[in-house]
C-alpha atoms as a PDB file:
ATOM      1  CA  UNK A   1     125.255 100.987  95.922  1.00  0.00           C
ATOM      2  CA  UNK A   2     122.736 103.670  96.637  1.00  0.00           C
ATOM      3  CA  UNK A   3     121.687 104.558  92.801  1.00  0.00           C
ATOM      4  CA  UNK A   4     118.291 102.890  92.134  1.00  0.00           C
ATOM      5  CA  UNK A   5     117.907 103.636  88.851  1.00  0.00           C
ATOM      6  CA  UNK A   6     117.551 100.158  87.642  1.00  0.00           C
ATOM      7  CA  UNK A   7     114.943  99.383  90.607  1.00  0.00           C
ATOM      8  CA  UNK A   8     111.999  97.972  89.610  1.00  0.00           C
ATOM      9  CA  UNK A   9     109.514  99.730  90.712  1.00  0.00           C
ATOM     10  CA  UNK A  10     106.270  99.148  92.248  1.00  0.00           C
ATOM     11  CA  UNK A  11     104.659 100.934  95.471  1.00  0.00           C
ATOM     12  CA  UNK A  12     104.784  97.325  97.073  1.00  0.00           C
ATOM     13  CA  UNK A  13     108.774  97.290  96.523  1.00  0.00           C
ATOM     14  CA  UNK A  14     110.038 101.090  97.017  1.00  0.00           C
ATOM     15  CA  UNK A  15     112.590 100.610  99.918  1.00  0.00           C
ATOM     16  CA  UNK A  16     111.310 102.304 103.020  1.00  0.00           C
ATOM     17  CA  UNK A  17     115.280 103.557 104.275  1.00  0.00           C
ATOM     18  CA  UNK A  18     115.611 105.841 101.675  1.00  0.00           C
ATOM     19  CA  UNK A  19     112.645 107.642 102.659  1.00  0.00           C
ATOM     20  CA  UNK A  20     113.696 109.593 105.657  1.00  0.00           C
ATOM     21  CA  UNK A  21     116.569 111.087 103.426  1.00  0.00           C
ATOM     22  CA  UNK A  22     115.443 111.502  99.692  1.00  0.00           C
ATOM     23  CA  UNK A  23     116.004 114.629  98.508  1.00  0.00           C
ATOM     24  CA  UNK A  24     115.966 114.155  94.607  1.00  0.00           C
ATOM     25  CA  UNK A  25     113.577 111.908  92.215  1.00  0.00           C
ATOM     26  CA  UNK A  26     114.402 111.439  88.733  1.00  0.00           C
ATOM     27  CA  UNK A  27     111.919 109.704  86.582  1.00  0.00           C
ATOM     28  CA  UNK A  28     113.174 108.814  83.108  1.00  0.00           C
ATOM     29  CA  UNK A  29     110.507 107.684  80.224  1.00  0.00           C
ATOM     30  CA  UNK A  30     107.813 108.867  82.309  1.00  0.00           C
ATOM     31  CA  UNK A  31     104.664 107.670  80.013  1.00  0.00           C
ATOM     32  CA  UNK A  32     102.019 108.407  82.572  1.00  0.00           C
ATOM     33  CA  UNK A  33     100.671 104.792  84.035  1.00  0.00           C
ATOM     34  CA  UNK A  34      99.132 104.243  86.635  1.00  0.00           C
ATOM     35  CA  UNK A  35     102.143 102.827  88.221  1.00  0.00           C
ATOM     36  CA  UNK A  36     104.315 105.384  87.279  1.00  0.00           C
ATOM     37  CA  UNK A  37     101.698 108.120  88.628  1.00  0.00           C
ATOM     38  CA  UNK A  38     100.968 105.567  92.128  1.00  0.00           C
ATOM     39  CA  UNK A  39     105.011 105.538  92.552  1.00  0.00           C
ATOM     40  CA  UNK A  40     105.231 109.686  91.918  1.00  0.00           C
ATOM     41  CA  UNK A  41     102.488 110.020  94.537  1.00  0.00           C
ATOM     42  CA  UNK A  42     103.916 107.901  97.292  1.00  0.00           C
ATOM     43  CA  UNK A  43     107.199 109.540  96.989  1.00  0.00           C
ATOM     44  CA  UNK A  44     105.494 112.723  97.248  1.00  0.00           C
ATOM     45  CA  UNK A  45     103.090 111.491 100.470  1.00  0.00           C
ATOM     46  CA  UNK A  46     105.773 109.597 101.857  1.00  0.00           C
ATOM     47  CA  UNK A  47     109.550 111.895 101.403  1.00  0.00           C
ATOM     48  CA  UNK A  48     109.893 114.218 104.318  1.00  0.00           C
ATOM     49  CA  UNK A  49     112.746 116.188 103.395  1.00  0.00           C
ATOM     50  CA  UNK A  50     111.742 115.642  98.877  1.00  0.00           C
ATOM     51  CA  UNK A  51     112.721 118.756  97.456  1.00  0.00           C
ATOM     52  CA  UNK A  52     112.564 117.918  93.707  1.00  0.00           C
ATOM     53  CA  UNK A  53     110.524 115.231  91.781  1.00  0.00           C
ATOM     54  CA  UNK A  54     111.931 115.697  87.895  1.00  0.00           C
ATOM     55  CA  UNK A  55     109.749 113.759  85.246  1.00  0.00           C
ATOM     56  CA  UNK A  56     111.611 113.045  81.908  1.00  0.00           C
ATOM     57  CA  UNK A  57     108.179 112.929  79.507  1.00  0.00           C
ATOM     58  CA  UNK A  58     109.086 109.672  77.109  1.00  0.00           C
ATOM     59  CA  UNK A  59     109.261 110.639  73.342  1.00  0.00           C
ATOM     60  CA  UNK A  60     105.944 109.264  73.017  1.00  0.00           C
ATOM     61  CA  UNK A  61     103.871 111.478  75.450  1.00  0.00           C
ATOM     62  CA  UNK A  62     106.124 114.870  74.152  1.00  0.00           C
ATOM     63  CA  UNK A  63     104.147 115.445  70.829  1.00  0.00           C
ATOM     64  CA  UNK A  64     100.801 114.972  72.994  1.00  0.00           C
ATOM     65  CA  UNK A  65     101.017 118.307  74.815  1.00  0.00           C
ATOM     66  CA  UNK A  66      96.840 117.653  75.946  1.00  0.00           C
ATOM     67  CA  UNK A  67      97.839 114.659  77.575  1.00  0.00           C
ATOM     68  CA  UNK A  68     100.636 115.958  79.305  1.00  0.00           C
ATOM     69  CA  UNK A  69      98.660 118.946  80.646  1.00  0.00           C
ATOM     70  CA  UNK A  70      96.318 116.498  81.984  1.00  0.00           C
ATOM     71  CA  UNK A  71      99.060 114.034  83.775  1.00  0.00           C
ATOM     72  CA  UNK A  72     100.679 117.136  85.111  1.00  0.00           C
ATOM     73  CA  UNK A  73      97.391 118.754  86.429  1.00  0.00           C
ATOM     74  CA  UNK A  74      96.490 115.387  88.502  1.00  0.00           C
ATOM     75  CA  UNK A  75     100.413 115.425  89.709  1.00  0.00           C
ATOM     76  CA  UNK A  76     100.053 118.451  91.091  1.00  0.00           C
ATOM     77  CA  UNK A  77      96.735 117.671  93.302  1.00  0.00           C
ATOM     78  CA  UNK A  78      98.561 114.800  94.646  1.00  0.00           C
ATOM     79  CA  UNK A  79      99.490 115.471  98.969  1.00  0.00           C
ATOM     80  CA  UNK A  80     103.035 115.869  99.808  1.00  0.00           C
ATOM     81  CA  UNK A  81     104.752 115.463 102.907  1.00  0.00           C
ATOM     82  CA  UNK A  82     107.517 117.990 102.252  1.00  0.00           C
ATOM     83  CA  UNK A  83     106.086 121.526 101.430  1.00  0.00           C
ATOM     84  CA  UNK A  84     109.113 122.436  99.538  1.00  0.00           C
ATOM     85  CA  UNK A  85     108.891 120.063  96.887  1.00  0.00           C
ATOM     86  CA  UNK A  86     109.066 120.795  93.470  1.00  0.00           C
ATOM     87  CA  UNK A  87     107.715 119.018  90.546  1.00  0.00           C
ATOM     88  CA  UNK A  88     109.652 119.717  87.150  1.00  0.00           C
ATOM     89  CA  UNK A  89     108.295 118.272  84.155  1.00  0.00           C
ATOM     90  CA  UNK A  90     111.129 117.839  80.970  1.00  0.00           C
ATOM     91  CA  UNK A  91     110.283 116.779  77.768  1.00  0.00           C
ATOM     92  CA  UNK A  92     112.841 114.697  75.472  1.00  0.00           C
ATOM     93  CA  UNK A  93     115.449 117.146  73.562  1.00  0.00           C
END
């Protein structure tokens, strides 16, 4: 099974196949840690062909729009590998 959406995640751990041919990232309850920001960045450095990199805000960071204009500011200085990548940020409906 391909679907890593239970993976558990840590830069250490991210499987290095996938790489070559990730096109999509979906992070869900995205609260801003540093692990969560370290794992955004490597996909970002790392994905040659990444062409979107969608962040699902968790309901606790989506009332704290100051924080969320900060974590999306420092997202957007990270490097990437793939000039064509898009970062979308959603908040919970």
């Amino acid at each position: 099974n391909d679907d890593l959406q239970d993976y558990d995640w840590t830069v250490n751990s991210l499987p290095q196949y996938y790489l070559p041919n990730l096109k999509v990232v979906l992070i869900q309850d995205f609260m801003g840690l540093k692990v969560e920001l370290d794992v955004v960045k490597f996909f970002l450095a790392n994905a040659g062909v990444l062409q979107t990199v969608t962040i699902m805000i968790h309901e606790c960071l989506s009332k704290d729009y100051k924080k969320q204009t900060q974590i999306a500011s420092e997202l957007l200085k990270f490097p990437r590998y793939s000039a064509s990548c898009a970062l979308e940020f959603m908040t919970p409906e």
